[in-house]
N, C-alpha and C. Protein backbone atom coordinates (compact mmCIF):
# COMPACT_ATOMS: atom_id res chain seq x y z
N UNK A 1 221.84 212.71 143.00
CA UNK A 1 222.27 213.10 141.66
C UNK A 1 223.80 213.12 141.55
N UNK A 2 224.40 213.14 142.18
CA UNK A 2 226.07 213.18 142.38
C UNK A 2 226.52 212.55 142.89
N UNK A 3 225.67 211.17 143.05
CA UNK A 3 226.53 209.71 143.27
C UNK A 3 225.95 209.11 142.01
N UNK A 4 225.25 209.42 141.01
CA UNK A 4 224.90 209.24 140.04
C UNK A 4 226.12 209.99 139.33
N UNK A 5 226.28 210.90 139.12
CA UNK A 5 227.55 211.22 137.73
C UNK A 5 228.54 211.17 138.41
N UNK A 6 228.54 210.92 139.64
CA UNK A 6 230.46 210.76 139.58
C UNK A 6 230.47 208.80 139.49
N UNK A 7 229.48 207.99 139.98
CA UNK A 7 229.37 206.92 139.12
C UNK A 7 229.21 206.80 137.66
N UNK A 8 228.71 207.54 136.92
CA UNK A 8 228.95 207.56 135.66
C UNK A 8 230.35 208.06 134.64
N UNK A 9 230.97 208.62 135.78
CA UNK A 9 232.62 209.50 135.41
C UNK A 9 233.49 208.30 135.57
N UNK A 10 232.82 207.61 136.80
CA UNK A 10 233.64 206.42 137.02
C UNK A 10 233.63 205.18 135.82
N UNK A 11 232.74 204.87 135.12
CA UNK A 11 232.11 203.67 134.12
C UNK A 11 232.85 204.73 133.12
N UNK A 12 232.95 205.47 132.92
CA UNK A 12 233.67 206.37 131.41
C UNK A 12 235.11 205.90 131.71
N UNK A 13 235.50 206.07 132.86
CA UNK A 13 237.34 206.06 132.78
C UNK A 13 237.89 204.58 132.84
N UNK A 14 236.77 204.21 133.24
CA UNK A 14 237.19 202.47 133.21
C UNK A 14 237.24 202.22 131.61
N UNK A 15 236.19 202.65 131.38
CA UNK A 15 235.82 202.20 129.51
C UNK A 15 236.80 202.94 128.81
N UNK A 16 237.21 204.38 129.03
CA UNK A 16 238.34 204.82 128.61
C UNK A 16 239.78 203.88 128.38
N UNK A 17 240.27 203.36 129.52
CA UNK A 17 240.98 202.69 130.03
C UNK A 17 241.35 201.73 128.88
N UNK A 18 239.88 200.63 129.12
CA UNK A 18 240.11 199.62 128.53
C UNK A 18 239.71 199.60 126.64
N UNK A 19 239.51 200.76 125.94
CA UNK A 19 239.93 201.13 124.98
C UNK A 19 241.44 201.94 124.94
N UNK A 20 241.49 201.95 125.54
CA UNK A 20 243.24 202.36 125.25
C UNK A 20 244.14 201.37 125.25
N UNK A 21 243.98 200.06 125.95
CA UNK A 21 244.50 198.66 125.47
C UNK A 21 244.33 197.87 124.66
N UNK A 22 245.06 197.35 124.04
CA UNK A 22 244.56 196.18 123.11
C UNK A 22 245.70 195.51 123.07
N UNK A 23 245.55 194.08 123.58
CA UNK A 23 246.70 192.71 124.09
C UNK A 23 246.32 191.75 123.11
N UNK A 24 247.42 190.84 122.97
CA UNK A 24 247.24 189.62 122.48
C UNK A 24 248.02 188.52 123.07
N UNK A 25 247.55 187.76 123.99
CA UNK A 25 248.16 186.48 124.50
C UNK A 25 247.57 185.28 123.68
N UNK A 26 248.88 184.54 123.03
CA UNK A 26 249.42 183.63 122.17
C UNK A 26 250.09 182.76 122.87
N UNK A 27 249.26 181.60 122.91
CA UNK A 27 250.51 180.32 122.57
C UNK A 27 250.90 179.70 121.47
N UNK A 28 252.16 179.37 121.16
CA UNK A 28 252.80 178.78 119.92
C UNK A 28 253.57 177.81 120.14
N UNK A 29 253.88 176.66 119.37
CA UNK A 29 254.86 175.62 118.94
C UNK A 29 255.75 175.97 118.04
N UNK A 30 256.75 176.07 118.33
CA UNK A 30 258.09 176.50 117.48
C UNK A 30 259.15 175.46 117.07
N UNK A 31 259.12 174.82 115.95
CA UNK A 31 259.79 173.35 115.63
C UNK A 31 261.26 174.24 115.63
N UNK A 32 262.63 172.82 115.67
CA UNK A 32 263.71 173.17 115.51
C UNK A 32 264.19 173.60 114.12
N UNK A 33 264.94 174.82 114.58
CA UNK A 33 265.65 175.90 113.78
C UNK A 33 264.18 176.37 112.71
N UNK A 34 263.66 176.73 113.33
CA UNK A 34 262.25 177.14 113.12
C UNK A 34 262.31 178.60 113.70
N UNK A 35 261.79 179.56 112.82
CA UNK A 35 261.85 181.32 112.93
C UNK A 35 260.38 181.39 112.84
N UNK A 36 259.65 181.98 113.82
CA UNK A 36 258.44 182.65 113.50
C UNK A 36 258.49 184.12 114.62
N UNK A 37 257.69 184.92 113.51
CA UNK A 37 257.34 186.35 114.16
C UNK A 37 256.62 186.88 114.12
N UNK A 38 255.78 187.61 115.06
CA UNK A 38 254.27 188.22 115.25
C UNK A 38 254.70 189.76 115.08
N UNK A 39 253.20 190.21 115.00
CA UNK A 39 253.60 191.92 114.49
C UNK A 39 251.90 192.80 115.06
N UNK A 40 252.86 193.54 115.87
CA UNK A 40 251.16 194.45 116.02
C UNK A 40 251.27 196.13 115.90
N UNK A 41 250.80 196.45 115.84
CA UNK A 41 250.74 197.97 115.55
C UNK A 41 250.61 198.95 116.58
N UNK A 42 251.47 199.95 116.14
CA UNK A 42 251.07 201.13 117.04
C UNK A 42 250.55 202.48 116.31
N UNK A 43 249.34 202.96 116.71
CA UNK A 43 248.96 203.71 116.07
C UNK A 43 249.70 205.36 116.23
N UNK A 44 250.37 205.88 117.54
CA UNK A 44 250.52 207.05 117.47
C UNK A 44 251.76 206.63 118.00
N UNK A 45 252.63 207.98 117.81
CA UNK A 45 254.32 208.37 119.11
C UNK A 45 253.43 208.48 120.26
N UNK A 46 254.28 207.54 120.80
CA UNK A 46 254.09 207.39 122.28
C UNK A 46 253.51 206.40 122.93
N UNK A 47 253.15 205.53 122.47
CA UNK A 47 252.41 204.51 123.15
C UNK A 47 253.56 203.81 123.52
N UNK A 48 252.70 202.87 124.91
CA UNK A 48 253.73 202.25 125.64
C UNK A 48 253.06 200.78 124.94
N UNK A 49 254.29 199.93 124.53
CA UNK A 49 254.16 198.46 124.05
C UNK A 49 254.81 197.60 125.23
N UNK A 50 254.01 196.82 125.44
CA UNK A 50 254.37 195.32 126.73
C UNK A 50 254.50 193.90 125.81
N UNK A 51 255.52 193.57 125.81
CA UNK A 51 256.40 191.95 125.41
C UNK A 51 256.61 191.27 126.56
N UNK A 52 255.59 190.06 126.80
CA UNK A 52 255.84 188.79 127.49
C UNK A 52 255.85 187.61 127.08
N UNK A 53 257.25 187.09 127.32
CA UNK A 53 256.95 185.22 126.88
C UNK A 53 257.62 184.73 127.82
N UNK A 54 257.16 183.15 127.73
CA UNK A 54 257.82 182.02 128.54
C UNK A 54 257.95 180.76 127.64
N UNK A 55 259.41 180.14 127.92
CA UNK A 55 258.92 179.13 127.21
C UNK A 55 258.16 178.09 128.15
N UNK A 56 257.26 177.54 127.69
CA UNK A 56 256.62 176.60 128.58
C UNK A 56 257.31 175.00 128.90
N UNK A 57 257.81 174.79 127.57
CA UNK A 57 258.44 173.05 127.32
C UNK A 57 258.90 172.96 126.14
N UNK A 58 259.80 172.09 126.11
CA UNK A 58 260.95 172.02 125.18
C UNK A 58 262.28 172.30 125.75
N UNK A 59 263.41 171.03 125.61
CA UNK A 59 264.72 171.13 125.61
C UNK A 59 265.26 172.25 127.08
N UNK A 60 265.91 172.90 127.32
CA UNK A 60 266.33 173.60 128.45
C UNK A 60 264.92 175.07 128.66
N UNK A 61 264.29 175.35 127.99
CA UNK A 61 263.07 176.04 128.33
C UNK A 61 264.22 177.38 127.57
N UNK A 62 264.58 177.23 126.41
CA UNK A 62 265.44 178.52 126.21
C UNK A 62 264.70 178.78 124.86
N UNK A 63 264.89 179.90 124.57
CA UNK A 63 264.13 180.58 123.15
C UNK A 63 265.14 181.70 122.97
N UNK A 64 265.52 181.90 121.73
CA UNK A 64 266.07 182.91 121.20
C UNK A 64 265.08 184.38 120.94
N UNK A 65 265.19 185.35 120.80
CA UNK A 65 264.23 186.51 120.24
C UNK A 65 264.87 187.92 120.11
N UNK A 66 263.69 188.48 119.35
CA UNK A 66 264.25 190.39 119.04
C UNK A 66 262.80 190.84 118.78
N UNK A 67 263.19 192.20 118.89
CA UNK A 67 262.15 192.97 118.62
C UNK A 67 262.52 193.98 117.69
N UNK A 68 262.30 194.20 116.58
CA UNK A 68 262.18 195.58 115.82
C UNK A 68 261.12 196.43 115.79
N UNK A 69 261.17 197.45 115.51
CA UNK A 69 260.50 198.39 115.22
C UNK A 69 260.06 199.02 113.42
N UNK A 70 259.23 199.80 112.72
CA UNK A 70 259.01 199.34 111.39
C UNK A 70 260.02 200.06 110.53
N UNK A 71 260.68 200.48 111.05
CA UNK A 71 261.92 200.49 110.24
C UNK A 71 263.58 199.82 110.39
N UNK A 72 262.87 198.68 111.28
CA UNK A 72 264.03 197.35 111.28
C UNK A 72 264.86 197.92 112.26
N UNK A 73 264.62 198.83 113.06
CA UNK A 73 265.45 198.99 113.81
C UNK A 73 265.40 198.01 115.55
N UNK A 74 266.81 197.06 115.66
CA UNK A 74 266.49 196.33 117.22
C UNK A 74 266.43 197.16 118.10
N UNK A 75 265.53 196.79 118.74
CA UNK A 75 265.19 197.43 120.17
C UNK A 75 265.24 196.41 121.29
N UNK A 76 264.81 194.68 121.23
CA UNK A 76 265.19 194.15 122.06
C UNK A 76 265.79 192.49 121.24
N UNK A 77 266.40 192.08 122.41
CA UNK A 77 267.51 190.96 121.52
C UNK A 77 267.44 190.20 122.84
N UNK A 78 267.51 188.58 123.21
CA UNK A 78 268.10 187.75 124.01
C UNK A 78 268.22 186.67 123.10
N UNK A 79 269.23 185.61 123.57
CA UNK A 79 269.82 184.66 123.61
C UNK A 79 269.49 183.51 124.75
N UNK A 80 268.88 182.28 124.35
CA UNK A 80 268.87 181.30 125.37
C UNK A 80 268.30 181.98 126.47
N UNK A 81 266.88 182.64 126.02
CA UNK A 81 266.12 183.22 127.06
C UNK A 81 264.85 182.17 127.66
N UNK A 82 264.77 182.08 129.08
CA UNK A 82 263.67 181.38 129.43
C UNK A 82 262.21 182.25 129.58
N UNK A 83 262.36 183.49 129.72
CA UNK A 83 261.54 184.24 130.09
C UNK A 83 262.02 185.84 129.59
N UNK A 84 260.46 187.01 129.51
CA UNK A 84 261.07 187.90 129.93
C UNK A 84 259.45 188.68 129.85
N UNK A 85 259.99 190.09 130.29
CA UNK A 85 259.10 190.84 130.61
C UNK A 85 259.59 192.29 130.34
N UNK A 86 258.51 192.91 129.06
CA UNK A 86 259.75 194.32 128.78
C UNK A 86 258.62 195.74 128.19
N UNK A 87 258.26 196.63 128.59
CA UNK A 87 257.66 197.67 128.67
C UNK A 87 258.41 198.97 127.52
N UNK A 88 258.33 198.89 126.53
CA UNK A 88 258.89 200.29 125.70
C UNK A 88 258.04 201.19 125.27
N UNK A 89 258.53 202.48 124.76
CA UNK A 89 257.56 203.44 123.99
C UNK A 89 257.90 203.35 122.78
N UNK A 90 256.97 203.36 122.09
CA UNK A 90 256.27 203.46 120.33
C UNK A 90 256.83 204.93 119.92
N UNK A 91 258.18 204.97 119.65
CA UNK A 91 258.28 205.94 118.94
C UNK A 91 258.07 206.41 117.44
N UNK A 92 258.08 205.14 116.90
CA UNK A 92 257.57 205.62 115.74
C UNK A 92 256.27 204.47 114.87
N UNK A 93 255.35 205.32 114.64
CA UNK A 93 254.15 204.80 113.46
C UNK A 93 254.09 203.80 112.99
N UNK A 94 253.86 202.39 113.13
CA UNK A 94 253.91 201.62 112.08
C UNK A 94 253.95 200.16 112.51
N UNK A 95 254.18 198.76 112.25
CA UNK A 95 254.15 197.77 111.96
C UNK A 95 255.81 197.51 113.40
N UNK A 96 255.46 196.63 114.45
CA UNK A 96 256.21 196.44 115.14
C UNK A 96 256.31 194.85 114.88
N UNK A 97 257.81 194.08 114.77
CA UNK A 97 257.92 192.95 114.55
C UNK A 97 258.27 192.17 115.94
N UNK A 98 258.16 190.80 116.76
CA UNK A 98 258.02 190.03 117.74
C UNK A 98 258.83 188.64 117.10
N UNK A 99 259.82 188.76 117.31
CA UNK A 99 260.41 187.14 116.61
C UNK A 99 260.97 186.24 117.77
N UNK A 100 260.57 184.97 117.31
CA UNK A 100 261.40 184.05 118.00
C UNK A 100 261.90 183.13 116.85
N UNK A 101 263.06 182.36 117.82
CA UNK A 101 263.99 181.64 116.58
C UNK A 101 264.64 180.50 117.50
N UNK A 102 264.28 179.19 117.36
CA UNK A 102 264.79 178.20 117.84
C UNK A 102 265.86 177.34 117.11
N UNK A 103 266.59 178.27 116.90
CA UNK A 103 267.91 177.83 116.43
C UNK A 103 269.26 176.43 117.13
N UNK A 104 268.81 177.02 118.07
CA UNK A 104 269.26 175.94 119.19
C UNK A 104 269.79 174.11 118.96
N UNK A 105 268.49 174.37 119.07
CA UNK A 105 267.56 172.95 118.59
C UNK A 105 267.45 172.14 117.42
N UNK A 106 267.92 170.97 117.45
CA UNK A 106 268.39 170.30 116.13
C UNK A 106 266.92 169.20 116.10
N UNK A 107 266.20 168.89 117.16
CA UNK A 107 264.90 167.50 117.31
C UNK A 107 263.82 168.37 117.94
N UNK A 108 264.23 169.54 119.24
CA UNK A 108 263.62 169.39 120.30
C UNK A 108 262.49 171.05 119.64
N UNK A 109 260.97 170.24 120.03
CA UNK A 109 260.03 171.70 119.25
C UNK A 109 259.62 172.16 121.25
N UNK A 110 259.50 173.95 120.73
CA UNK A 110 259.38 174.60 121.97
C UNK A 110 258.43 175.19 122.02
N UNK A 111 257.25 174.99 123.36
CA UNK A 111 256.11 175.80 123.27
C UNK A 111 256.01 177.17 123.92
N UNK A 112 255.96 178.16 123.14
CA UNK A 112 255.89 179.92 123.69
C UNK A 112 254.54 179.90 124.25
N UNK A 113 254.92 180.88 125.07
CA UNK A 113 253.32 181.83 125.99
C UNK A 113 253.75 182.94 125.97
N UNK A 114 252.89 183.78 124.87
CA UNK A 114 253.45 185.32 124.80
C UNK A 114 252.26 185.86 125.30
N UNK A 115 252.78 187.25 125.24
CA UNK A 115 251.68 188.42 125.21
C UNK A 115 252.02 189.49 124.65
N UNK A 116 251.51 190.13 123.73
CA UNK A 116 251.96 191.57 123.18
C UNK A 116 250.81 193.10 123.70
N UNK A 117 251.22 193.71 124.29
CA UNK A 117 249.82 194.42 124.56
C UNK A 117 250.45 195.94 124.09
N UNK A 118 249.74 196.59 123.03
CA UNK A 118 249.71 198.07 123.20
C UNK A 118 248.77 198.94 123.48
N UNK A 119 249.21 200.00 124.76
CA UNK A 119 248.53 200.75 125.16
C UNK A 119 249.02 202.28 125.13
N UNK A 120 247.86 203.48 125.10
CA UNK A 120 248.31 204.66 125.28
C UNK A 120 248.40 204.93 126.39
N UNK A 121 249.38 205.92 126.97
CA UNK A 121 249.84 206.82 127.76
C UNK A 121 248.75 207.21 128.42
N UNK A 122 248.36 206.97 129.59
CA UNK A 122 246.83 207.49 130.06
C UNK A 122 247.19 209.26 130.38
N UNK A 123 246.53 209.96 130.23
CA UNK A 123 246.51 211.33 130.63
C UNK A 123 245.37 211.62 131.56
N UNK A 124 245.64 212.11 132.55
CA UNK A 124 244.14 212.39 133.66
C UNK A 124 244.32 214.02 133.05
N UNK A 125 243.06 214.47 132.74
CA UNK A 125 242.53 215.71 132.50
C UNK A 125 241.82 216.24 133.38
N UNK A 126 241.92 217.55 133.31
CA UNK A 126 241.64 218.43 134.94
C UNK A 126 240.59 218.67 135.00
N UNK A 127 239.59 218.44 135.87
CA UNK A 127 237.85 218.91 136.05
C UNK A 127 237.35 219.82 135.83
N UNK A 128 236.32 219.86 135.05
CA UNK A 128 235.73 220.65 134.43
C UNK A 128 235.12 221.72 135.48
N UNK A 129 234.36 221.14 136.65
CA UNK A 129 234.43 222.09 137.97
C UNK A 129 234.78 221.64 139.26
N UNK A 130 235.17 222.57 139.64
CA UNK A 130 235.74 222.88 140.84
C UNK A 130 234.43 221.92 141.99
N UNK A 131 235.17 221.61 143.41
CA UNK A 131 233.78 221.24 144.73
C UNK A 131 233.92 219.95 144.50
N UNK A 132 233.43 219.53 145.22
CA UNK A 132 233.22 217.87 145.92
C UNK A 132 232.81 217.10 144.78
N UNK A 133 232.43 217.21 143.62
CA UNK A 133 232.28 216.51 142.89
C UNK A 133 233.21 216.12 142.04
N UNK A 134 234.22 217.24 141.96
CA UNK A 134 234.97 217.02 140.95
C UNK A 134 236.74 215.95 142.25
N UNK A 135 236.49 216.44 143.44
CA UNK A 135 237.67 215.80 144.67
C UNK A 135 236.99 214.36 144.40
N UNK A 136 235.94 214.10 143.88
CA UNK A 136 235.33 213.02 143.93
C UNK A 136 235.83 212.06 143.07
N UNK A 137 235.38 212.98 141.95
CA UNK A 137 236.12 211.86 140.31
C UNK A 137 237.55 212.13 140.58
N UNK A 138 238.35 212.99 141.21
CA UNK A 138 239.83 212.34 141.14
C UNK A 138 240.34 211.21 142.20
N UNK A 139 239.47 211.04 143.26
CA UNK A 139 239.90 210.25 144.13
C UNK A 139 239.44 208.69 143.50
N UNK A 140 238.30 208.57 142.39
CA UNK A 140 238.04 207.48 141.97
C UNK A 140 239.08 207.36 140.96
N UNK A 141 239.34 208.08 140.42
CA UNK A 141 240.00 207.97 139.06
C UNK A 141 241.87 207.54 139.70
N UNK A 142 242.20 207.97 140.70
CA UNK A 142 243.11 207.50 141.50
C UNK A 142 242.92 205.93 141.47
N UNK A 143 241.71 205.72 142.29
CA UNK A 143 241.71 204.53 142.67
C UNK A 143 241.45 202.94 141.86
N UNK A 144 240.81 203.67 140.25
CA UNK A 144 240.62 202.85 139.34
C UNK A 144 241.99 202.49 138.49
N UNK A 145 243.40 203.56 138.78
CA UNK A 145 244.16 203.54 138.23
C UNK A 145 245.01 202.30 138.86
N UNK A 146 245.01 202.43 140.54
CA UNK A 146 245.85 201.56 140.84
C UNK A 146 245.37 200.16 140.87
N UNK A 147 243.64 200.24 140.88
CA UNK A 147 243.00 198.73 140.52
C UNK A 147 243.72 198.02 139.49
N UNK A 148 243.61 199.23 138.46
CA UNK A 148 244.60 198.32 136.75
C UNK A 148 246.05 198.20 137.02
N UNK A 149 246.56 198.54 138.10
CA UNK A 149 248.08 197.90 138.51
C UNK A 149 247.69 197.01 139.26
N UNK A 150 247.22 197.36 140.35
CA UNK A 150 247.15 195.46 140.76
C UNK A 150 246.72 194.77 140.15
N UNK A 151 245.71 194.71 138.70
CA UNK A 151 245.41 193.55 138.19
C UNK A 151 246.52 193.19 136.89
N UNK A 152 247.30 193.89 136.96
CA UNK A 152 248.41 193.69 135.82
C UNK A 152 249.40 192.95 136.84
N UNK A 153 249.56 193.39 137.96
CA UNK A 153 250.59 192.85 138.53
C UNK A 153 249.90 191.25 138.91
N UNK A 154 248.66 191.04 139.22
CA UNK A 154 248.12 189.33 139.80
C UNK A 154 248.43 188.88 138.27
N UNK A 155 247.59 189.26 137.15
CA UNK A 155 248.13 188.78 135.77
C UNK A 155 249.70 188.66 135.58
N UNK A 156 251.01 188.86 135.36
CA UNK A 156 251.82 188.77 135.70
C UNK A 156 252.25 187.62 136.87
N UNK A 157 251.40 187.62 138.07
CA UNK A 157 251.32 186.29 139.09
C UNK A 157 251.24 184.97 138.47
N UNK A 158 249.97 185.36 137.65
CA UNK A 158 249.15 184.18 137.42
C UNK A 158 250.17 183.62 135.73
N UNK A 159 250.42 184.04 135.61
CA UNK A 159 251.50 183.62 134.28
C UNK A 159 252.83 183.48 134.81
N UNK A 160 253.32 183.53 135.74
CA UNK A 160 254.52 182.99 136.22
C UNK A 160 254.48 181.79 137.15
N UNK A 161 252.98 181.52 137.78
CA UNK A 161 253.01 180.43 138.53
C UNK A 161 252.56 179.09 137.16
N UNK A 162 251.61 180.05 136.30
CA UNK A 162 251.42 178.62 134.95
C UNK A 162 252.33 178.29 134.76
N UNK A 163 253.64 179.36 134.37
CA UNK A 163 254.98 178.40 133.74
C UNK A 163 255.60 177.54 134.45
N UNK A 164 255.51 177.76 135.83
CA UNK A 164 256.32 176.86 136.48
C UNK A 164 255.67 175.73 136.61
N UNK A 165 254.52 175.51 136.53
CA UNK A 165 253.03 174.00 136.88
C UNK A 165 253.71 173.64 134.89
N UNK A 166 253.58 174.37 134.38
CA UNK A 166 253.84 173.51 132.88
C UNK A 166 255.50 173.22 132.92
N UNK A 167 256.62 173.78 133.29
CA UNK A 167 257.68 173.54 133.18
C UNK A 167 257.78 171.94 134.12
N UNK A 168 257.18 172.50 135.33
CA UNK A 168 257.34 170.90 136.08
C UNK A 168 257.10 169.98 135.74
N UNK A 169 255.62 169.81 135.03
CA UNK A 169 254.94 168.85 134.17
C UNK A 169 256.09 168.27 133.33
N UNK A 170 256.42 169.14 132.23
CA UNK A 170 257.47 168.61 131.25
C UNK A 170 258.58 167.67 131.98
N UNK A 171 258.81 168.45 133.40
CA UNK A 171 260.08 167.80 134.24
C UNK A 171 259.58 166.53 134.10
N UNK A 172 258.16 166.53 135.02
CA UNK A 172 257.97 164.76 135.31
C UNK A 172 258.21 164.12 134.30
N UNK A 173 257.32 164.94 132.84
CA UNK A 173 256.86 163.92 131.82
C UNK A 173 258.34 163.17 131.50
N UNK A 174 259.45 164.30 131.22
CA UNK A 174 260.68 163.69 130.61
C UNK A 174 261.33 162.70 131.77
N UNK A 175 260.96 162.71 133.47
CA UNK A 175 261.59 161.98 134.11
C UNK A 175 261.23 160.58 134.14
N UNK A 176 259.64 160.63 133.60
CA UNK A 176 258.68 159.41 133.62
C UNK A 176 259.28 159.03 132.45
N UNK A 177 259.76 158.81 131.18
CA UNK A 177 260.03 158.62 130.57
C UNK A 177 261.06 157.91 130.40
N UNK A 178 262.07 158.46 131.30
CA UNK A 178 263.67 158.14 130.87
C UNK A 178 263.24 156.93 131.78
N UNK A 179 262.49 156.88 133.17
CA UNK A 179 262.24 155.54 134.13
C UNK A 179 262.01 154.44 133.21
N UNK A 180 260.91 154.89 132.26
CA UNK A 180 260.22 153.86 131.65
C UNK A 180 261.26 152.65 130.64
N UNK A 181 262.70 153.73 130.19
CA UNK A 181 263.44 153.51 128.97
C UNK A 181 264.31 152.58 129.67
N UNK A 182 264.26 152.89 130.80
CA UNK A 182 265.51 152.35 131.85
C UNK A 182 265.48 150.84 132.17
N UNK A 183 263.64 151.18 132.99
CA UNK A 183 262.96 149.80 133.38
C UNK A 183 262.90 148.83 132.02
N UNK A 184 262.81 149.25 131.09
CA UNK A 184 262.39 148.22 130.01
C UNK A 184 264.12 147.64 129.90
N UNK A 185 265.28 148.63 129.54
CA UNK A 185 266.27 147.87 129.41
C UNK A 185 266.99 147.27 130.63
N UNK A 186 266.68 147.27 131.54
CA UNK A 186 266.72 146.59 133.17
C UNK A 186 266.45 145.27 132.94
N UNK A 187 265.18 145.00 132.55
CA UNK A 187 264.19 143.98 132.18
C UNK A 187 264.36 143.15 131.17
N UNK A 188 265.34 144.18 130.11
CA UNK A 188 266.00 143.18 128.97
C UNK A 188 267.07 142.44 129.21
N UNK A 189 267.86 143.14 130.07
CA UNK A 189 269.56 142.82 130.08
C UNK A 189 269.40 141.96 131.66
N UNK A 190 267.89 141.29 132.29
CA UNK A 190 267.83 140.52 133.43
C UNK A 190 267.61 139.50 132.35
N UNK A 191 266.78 139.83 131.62
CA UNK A 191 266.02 138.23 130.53
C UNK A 191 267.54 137.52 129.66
N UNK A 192 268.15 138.41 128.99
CA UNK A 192 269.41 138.57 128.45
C UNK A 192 270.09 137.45 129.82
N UNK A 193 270.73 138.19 130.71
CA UNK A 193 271.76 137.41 131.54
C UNK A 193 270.96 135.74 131.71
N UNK A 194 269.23 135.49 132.32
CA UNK A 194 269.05 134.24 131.77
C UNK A 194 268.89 133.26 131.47
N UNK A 195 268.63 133.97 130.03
CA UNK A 195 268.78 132.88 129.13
C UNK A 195 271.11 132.42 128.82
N UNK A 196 271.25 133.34 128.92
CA UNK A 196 272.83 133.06 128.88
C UNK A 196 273.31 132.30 130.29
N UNK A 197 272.71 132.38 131.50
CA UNK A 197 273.18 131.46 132.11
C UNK A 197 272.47 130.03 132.13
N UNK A 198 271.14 129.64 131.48
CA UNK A 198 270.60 128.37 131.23
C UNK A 198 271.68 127.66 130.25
N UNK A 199 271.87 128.70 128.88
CA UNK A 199 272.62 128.31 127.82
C UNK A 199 273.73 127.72 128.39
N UNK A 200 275.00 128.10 129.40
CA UNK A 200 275.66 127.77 129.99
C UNK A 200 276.14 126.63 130.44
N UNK A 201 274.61 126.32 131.12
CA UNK A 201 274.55 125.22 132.46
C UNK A 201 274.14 124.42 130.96
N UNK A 202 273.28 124.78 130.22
CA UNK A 202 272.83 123.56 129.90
C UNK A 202 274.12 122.75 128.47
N UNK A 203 275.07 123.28 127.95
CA UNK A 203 275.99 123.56 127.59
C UNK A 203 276.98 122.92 128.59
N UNK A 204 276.83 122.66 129.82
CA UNK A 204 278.38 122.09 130.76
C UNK A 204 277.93 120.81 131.00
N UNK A 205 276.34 120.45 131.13
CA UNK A 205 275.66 119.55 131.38
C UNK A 205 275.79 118.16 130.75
N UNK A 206 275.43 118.62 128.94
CA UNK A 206 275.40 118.02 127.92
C UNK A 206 276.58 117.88 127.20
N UNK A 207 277.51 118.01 127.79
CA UNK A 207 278.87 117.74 127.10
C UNK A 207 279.46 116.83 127.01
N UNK A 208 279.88 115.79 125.93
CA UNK A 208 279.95 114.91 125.79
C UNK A 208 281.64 114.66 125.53
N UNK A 209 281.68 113.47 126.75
CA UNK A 209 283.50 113.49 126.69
C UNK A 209 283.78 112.07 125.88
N UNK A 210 284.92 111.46 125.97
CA UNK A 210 285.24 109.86 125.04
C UNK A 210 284.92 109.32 125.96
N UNK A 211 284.37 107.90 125.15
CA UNK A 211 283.74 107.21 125.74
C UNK A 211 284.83 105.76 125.82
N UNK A 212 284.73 104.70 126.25
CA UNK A 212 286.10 103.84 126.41
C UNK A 212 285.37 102.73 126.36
N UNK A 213 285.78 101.48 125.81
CA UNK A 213 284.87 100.28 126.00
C UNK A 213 285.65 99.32 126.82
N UNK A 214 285.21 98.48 127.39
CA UNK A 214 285.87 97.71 128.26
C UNK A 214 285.87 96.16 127.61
């Protein structure tokens, strides 16, 4: 019976948990001098809000951005950012704004990988009784806590090794490219030289000098 409810204490704090989060990972295309901004809510003071992006491809992998809060106040700002990763508290009620702005960029469109996640402040509350049952649910409730850090921290892994497999990609794609632009005018300016050295020869060949009669 008491590996029964402290397994059931355990399935509550997990489910607790994961109602106290709510994320949104977004990818977007952002054309040049192109402004777009996402917005999610916080329901109470105090919640902790998580902002992640990368740019994936496009031009130097840089993105402009800010963050306000719903009364327009900045809270975060970069410039020619490739990345970032930023944890604040929800101090106040209301409508939080997420902008990016590829100002930069006069041709080149940039693809974002965000994430916005808000969560509450977890509070562990003290056992209702005392004895081995209750040393029980705190040693799980310990241990379910640091499960959701290591899986925030492999998440975090696993989105920093994507950007770099998509940033490389872009590398090749743009290196395969410029080869291709190269080889073709290689190929022109061999056909080019020639026909200009047939023209030449055939031009020194056919040249016709005075003729003299005898």
């Amino acid at each position: 019976m008491a590996v029964v409810f402290t397994l059931f204490l355990s399935l509550l704090c997990f489910l607790q948990l994961a109602i106290r989060t709510h994320a949104a990972a977004l990818t977007t295309a952002i054309g040049a001098n192109e402004r777009v901004c996402f917005y999610a809510d916080a329901d109470k003071e105090g919640e902790k809000v998580g902002f992640y992006f990368a740019v994936q491809s496009g031009g130097s992998f840089d993105i402009d951005f800010e963050v306000k809060d719903p009364t327009e106040k900045l809270l975060l700002d970069g410039k020619r950012e490739r990345q970032g990763d930023f944890v604040f508290t929800a101090n106040t009620v209301g409508e939080y704004s997420f902008c990016f702005e590829n100002d930069m960029s006069t041709l080149t469109e940039k693809l974002i990988d965000f994430d916005i996640m808000v969560e509450s402040e977890p509070r562990r509350e003290p056992p209702a009784k005392p004895g081995q049952i209750a040393d029980q649910t705190s040693a799980l409730e310990e241990s379910i806590f640091r499960l959701n850090g290591m899986l925030i921290n492999i998440k975090r892994t696993q989105k920093y090794f994507h950007t770099r497999e998509n940033r490389g990609f872009d590398t090749v794609k743009g290196t395969r490219n410029q080869m291709f632009w190269y080889t073709v005018f290689e190929s022109l300016a061999v056909i080019g030289m020639a026909v200009l050295q047939v023209y030449i020869l055939q031009t020194f060949f056919t040249k016709t000098g005075r003729r003299y009669k005898v």
